[in-house]
PDB file of N, CA and C in Angstrom:
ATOM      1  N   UNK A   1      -0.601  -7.327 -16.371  1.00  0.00           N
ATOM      2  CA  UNK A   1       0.754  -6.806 -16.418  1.00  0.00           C
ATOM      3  C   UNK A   1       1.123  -6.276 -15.035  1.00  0.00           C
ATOM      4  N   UNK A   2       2.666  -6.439 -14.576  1.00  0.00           N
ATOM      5  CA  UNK A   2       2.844  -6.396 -13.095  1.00  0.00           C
ATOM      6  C   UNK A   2       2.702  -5.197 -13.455  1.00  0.00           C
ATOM      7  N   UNK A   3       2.380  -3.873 -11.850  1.00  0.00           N
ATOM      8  CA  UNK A   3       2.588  -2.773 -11.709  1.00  0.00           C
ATOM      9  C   UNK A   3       4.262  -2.216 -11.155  1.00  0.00           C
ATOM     10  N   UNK A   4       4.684  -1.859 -11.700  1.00  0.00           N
ATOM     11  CA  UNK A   4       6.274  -0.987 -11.338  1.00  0.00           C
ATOM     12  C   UNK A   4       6.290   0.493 -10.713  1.00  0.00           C
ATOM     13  N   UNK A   5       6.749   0.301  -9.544  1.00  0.00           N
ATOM     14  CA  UNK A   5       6.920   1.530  -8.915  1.00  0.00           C
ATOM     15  C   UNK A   5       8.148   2.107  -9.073  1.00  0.00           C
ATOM     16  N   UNK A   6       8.945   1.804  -9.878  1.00  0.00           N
ATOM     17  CA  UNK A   6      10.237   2.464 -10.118  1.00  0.00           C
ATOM     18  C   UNK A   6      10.566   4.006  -9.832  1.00  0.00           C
ATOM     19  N   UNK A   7       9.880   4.574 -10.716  1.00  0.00           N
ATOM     20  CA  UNK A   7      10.127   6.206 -10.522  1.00  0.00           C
ATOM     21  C   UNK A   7       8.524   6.496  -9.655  1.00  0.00           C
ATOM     22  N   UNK A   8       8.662   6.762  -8.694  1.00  0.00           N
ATOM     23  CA  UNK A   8       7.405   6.400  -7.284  1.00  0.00           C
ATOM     24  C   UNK A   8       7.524   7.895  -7.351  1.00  0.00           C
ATOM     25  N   UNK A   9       8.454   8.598  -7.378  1.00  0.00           N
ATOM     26  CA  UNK A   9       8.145  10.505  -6.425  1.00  0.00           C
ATOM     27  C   UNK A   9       7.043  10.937  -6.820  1.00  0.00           C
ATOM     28  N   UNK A  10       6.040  11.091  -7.637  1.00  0.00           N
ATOM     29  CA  UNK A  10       5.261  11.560  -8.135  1.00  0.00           C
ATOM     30  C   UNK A  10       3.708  10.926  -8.199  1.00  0.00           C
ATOM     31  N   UNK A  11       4.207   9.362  -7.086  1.00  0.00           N
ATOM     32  CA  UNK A  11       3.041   8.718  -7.473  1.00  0.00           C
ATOM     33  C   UNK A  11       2.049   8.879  -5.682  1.00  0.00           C
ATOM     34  N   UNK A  12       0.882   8.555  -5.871  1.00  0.00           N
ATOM     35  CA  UNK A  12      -0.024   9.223  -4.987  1.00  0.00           C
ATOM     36  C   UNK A  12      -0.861   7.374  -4.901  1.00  0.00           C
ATOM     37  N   UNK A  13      -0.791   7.116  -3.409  1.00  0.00           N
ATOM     38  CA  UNK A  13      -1.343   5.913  -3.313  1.00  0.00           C
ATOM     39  C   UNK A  13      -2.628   6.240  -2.614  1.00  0.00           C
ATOM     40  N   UNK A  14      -4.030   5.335  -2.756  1.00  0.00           N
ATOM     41  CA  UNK A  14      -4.289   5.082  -2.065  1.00  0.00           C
ATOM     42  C   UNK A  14      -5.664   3.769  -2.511  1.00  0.00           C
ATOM     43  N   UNK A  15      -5.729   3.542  -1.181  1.00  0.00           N
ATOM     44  CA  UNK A  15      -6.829   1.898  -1.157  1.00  0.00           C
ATOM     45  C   UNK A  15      -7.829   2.146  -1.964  1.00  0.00           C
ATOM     46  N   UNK A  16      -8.471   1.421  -3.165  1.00  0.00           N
ATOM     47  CA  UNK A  16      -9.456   1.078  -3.296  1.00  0.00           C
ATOM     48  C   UNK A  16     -10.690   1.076  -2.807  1.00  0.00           C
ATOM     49  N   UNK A  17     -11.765   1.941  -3.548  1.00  0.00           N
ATOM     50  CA  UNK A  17     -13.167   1.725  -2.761  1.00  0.00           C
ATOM     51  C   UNK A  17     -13.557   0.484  -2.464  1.00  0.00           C
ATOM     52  N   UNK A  18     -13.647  -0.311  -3.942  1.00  0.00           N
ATOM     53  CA  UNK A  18     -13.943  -1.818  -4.126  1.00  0.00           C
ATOM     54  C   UNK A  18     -13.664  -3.307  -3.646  1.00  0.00           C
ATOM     55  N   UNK A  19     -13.411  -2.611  -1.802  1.00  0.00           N
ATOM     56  CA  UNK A  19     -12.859  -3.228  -0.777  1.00  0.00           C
ATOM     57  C   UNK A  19     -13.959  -3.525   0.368  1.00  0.00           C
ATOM     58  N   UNK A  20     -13.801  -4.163   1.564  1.00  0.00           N
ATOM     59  CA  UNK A  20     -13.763  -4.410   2.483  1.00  0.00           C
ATOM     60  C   UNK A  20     -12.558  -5.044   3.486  1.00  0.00           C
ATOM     61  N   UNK A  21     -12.552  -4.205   4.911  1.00  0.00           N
ATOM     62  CA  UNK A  21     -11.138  -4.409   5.491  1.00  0.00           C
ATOM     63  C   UNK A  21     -11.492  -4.494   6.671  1.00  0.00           C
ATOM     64  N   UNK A  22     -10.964  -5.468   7.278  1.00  0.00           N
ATOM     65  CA  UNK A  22     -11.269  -5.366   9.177  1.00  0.00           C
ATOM     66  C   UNK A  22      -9.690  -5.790   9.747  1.00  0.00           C
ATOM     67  N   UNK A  23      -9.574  -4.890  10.685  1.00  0.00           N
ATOM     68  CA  UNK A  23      -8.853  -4.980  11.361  1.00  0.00           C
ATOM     69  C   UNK A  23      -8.846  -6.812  12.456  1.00  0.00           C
ATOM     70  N   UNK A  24      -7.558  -7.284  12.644  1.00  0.00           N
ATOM     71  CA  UNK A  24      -7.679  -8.327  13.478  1.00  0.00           C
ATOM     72  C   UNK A  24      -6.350  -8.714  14.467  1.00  0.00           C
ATOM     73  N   UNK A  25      -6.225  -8.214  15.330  1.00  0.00           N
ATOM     74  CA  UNK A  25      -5.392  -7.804  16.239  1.00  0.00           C
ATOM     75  C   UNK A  25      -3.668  -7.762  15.615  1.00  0.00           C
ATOM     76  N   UNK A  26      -3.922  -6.391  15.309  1.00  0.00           N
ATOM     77  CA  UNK A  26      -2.761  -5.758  14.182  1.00  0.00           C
ATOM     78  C   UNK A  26      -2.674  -6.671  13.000  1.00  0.00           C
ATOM     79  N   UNK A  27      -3.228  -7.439  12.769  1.00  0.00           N
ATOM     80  CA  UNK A  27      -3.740  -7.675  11.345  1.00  0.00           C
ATOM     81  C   UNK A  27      -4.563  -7.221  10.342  1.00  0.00           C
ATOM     82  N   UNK A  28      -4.462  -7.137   8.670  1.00  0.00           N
ATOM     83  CA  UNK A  28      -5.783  -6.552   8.275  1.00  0.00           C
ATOM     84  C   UNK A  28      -5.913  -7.433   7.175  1.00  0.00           C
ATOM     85  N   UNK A  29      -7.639  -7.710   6.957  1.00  0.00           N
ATOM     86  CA  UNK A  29      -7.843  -8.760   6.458  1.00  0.00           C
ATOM     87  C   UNK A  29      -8.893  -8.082   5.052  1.00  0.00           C
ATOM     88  N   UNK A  30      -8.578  -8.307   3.884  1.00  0.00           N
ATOM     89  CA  UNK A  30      -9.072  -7.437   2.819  1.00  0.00           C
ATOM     90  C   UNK A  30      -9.757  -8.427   2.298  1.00  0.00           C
ATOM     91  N   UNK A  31     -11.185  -7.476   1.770  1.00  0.00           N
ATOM     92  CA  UNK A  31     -12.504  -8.630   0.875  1.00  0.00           C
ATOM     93  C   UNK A  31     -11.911  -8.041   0.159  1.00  0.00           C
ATOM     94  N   UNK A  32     -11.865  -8.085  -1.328  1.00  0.00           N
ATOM     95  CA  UNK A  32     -11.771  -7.975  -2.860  1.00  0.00           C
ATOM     96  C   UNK A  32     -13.327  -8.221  -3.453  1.00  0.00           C
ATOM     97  N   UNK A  33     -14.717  -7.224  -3.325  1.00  0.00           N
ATOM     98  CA  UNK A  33     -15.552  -7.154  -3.462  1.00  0.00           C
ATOM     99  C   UNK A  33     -15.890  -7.442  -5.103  1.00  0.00           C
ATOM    100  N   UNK A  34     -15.008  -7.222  -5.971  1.00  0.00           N
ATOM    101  CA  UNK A  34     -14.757  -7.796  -7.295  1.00  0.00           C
ATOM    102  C   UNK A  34     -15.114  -9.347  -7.261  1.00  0.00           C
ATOM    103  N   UNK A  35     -14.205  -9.904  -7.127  1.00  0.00           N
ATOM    104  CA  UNK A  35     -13.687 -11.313  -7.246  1.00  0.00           C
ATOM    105  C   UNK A  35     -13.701 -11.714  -6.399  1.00  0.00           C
ATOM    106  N   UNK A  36     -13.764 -11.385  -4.571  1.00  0.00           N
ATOM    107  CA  UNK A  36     -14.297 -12.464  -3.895  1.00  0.00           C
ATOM    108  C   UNK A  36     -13.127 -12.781  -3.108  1.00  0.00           C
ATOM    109  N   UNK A  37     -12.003 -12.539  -3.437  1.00  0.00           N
ATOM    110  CA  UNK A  37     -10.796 -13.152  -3.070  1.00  0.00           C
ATOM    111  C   UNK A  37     -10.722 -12.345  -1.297  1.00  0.00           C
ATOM    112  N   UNK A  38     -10.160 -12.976  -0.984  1.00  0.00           N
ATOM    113  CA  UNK A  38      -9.789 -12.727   0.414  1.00  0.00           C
ATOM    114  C   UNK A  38      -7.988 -12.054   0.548  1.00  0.00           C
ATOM    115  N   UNK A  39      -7.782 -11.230   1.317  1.00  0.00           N
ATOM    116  CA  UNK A  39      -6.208 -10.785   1.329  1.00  0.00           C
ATOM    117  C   UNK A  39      -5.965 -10.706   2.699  1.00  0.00           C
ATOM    118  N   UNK A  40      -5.016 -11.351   2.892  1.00  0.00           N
ATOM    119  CA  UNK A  40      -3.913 -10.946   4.381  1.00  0.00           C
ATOM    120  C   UNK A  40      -2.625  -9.563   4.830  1.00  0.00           C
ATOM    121  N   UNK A  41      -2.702  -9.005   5.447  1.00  0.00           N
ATOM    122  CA  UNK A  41      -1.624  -8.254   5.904  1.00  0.00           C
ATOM    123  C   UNK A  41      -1.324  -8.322   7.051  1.00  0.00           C
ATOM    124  N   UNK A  42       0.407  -8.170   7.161  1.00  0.00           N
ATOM    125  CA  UNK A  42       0.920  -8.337   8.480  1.00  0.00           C
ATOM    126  C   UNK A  42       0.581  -7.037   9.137  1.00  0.00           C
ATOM    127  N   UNK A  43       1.316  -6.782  10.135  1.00  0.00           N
ATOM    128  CA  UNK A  43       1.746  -5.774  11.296  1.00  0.00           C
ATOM    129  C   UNK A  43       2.358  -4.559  10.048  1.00  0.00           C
ATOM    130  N   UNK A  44       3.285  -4.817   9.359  1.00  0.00           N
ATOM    131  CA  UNK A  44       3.967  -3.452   9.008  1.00  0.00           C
ATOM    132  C   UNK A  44       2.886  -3.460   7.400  1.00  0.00           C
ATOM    133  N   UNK A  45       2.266  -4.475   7.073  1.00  0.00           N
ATOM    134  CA  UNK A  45       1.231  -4.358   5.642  1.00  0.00           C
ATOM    135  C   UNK A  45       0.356  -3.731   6.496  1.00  0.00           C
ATOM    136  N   UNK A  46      -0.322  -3.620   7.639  1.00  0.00           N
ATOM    137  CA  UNK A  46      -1.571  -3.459   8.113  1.00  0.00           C
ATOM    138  C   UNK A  46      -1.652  -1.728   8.284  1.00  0.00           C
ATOM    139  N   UNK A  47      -0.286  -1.787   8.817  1.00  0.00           N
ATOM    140  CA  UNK A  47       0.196   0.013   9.253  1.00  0.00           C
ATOM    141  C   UNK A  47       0.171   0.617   7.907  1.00  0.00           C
ATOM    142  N   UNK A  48       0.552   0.128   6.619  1.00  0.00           N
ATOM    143  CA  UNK A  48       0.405   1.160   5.303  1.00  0.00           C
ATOM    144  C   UNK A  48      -1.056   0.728   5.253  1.00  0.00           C
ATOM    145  N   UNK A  49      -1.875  -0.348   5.017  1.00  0.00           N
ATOM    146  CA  UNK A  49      -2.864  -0.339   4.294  1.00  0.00           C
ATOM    147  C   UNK A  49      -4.500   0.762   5.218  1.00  0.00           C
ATOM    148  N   UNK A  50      -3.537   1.095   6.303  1.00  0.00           N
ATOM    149  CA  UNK A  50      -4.323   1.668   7.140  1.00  0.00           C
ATOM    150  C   UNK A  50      -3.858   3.735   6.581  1.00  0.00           C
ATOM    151  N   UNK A  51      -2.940   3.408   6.617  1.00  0.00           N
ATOM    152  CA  UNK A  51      -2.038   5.030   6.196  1.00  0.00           C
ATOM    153  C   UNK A  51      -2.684   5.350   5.187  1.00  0.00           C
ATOM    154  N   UNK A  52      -2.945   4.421   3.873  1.00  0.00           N
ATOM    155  CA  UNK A  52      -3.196   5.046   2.778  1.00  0.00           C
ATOM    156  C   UNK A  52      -4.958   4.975   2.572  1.00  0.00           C
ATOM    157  N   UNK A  53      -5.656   5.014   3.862  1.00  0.00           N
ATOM    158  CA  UNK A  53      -6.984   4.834   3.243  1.00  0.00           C
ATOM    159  C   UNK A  53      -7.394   6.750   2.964  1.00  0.00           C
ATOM    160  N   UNK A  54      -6.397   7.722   3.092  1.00  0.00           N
ATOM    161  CA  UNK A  54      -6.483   8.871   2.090  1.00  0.00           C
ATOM    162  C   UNK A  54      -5.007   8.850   1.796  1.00  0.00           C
ATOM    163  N   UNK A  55      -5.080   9.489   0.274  1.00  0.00           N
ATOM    164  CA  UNK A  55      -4.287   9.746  -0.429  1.00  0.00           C
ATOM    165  C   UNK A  55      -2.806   9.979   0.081  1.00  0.00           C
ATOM    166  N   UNK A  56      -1.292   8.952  -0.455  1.00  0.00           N
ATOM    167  CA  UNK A  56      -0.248   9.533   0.367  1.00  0.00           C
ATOM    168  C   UNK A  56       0.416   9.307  -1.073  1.00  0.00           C
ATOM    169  N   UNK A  57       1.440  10.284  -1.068  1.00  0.00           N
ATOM    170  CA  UNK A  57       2.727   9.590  -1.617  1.00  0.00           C
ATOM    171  C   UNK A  57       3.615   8.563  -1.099  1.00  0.00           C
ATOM    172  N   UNK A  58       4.093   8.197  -2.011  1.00  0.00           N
ATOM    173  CA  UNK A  58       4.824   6.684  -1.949  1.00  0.00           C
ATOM    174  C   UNK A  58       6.086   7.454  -1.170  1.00  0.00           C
ATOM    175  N   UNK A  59       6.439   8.482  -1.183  1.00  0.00           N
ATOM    176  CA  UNK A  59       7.650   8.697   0.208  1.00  0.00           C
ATOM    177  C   UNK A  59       6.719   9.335   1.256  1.00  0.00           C
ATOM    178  N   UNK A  60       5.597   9.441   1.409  1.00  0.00           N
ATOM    179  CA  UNK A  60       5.053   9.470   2.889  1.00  0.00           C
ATOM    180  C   UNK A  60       4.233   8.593   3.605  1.00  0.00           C
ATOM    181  N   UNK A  61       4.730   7.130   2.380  1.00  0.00           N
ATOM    182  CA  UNK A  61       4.543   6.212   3.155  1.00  0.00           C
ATOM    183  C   UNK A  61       5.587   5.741   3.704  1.00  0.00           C
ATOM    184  N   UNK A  62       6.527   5.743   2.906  1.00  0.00           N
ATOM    185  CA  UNK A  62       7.962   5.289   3.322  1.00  0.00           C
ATOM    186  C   UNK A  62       8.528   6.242   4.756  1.00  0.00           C
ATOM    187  N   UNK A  63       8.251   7.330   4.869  1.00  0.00           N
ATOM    188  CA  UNK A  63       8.784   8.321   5.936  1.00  0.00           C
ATOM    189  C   UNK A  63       7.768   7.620   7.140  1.00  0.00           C
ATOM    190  N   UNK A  64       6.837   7.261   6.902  1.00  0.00           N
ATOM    191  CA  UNK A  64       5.685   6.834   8.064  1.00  0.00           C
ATOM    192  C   UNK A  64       6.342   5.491   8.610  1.00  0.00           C
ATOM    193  N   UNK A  65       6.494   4.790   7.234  1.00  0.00           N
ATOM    194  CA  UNK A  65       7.151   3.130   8.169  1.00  0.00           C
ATOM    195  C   UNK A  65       8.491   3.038   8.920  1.00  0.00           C
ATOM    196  N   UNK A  66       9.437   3.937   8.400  1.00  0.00           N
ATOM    197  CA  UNK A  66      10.872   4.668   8.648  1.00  0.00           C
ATOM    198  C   UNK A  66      10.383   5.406  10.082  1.00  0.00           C
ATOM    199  N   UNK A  67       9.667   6.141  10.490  1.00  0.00           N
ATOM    200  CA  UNK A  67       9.183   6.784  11.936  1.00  0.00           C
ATOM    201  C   UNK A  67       8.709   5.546  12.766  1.00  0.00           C
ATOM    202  N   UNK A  68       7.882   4.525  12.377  1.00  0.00           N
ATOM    203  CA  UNK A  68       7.386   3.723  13.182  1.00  0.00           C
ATOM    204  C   UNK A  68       7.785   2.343  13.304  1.00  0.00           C
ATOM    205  N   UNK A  69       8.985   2.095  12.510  1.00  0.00           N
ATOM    206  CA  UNK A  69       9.718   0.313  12.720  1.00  0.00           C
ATOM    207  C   UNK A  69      10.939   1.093  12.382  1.00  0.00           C
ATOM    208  N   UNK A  70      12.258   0.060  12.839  1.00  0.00           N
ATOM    209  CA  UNK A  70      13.399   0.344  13.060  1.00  0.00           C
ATOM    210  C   UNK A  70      14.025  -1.043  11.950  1.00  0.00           C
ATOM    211  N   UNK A  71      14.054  -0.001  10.711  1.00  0.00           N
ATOM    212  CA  UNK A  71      14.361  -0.611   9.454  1.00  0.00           C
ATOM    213  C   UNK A  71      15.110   0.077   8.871  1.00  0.00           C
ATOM    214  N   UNK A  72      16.607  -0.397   7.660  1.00  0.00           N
ATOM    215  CA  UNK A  72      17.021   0.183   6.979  1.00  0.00           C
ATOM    216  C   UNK A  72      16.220   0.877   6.029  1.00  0.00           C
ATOM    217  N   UNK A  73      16.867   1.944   5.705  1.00  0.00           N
ATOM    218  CA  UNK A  73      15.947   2.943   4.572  1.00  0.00           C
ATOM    219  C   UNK A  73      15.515   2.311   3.211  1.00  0.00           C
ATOM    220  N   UNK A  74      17.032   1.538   2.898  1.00  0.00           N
ATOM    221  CA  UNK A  74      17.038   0.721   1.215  1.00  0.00           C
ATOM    222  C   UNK A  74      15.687  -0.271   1.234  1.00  0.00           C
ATOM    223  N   UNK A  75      16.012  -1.071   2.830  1.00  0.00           N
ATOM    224  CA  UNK A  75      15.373  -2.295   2.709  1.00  0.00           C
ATOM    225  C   UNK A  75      13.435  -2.123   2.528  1.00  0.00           C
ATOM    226  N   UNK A  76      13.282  -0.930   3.291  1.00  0.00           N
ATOM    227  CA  UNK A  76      11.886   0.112   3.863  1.00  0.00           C
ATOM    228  C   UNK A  76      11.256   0.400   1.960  1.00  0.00           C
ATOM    229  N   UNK A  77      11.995   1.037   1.067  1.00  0.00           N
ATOM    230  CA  UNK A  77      11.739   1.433   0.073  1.00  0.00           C
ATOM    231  C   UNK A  77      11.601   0.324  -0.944  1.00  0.00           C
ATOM    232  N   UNK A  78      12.273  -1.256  -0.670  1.00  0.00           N
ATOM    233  CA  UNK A  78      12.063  -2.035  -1.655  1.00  0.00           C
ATOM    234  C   UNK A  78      11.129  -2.480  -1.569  1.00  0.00           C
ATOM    235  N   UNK A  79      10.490  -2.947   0.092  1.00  0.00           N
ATOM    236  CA  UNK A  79       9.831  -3.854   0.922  1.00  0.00           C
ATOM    237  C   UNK A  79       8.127  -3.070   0.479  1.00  0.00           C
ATOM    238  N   UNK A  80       8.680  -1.783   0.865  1.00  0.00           N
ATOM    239  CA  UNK A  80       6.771  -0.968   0.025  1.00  0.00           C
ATOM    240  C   UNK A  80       6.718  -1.200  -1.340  1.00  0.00           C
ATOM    241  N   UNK A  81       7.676  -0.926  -2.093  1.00  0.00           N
ATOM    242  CA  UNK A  81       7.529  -0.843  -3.585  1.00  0.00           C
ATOM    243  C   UNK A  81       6.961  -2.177  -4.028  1.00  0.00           C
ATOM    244  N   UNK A  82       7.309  -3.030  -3.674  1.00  0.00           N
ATOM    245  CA  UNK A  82       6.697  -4.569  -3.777  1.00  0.00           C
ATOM    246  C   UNK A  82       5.052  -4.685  -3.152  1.00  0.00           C
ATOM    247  N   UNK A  83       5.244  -4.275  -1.656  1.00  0.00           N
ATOM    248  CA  UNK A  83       3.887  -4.558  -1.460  1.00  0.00           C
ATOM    249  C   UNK A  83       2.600  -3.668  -2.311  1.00  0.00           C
ATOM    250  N   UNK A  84       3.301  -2.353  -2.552  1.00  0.00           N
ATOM    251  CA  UNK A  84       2.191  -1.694  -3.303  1.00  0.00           C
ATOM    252  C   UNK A  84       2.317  -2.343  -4.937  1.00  0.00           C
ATOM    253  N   UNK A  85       3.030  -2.655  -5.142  1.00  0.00           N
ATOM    254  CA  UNK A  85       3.269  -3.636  -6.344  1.00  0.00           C
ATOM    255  C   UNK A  85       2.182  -4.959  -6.730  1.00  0.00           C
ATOM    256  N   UNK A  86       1.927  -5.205  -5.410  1.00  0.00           N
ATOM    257  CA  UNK A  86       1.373  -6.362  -5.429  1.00  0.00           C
ATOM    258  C   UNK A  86      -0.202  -6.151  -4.643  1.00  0.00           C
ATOM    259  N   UNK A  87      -0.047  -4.910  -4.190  1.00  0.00           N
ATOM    260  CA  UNK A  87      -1.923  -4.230  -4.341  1.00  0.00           C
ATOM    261  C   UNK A  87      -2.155  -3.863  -5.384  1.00  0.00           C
ATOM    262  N   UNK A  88      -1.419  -3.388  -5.935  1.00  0.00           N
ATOM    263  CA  UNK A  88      -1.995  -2.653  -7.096  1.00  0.00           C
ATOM    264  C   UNK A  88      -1.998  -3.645  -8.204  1.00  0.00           C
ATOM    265  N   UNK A  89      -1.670  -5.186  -8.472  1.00  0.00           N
ATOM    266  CA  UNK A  89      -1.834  -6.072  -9.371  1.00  0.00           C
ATOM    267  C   UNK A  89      -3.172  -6.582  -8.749  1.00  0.00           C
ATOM    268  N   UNK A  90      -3.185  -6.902  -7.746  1.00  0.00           N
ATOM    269  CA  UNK A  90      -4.618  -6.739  -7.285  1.00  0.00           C
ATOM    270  C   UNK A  90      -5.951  -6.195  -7.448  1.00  0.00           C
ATOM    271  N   UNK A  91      -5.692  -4.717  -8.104  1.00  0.00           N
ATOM    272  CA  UNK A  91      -6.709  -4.011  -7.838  1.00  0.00           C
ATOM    273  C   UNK A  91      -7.064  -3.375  -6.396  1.00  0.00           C
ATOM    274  N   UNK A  92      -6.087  -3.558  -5.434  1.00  0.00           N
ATOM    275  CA  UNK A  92      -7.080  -3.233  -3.596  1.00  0.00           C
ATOM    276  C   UNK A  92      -6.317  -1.692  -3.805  1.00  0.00           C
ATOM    277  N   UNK A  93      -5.706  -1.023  -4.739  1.00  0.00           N
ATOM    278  CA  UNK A  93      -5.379   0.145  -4.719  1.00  0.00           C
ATOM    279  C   UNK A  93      -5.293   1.047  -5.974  1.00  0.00           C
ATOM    280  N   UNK A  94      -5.414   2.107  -5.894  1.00  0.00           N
ATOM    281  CA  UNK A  94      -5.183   2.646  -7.200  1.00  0.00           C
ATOM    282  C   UNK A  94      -3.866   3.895  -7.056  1.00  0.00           C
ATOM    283  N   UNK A  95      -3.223   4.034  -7.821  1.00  0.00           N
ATOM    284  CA  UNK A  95      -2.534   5.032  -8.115  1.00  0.00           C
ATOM    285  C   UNK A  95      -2.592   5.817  -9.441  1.00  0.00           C
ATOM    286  N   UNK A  96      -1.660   7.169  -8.534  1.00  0.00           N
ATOM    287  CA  UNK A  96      -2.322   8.615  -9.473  1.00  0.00           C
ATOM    288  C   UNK A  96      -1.042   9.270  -9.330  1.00  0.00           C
ATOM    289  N   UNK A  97      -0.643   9.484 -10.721  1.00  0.00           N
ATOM    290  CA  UNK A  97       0.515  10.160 -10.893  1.00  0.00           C
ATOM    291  C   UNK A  97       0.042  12.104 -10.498  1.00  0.00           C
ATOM    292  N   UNK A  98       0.966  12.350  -9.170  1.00  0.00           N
ATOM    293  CA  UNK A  98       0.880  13.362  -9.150  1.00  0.00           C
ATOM    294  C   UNK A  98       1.071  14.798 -10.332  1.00  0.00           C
ATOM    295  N   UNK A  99       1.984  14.833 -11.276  1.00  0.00           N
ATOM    296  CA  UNK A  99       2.542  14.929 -11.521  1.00  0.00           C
ATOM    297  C   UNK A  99       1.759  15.239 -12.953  1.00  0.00           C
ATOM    298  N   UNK A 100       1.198  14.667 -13.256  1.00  0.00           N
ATOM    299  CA  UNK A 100       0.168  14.291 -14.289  1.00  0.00           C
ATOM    300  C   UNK A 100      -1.112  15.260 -13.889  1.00  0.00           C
ATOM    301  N   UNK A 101      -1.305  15.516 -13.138  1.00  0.00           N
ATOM    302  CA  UNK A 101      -2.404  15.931 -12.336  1.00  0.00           C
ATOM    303  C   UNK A 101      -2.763  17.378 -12.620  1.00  0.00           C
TER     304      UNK A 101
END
């Protein structure tokens, strides 16, 4: 089942133990120690998947990519919500409702 970040304020990201990650000139290249699978990230995937190897909220990731690329705010908040959308169908991340906590 996809993961939905819809109501995000409360949610707390971060990477997966059940990883391996190497950096490759501003690239980052993820083992999936599970299953084997291999993962790619660009330049602005590489800058979160690097941010969240401790715990952030999903707006201090967004305030981090918003400080360091020159992106609309809307476009910044859809563009994470997807990519953590699509780690976290993965498994390369887990999230934790603050909030809950």
């Amino acid at each position: 089942m996809p993961t939905k970040l819809s109501s995000s304020e409360n949610l707390s990201v971060v990477a997966s133990r059940e990883q391996i990650c190497s950096d490759l000139q501003g690239e980052v290249v993820i083992l999936d120690i599970k299953s084997g699978a291999y993962y790619g990230l660009n330049q602005v995937g590489a800058s979160i998947w690097n941010f969240i190897q401790s715990p952030k909220t999903v707006q201090e990731i967004e305030d981090a990519i918003l400080a360091e690329y020159e992106v609309d705010a809307d476009v910044c908040k859809r563009d994470i919500s997807a990519l953590l959308e699509d780690l976290a169908d993965q498994g390369l991340i887990e999230i934790n409702n603050e909030a809950a906590a």
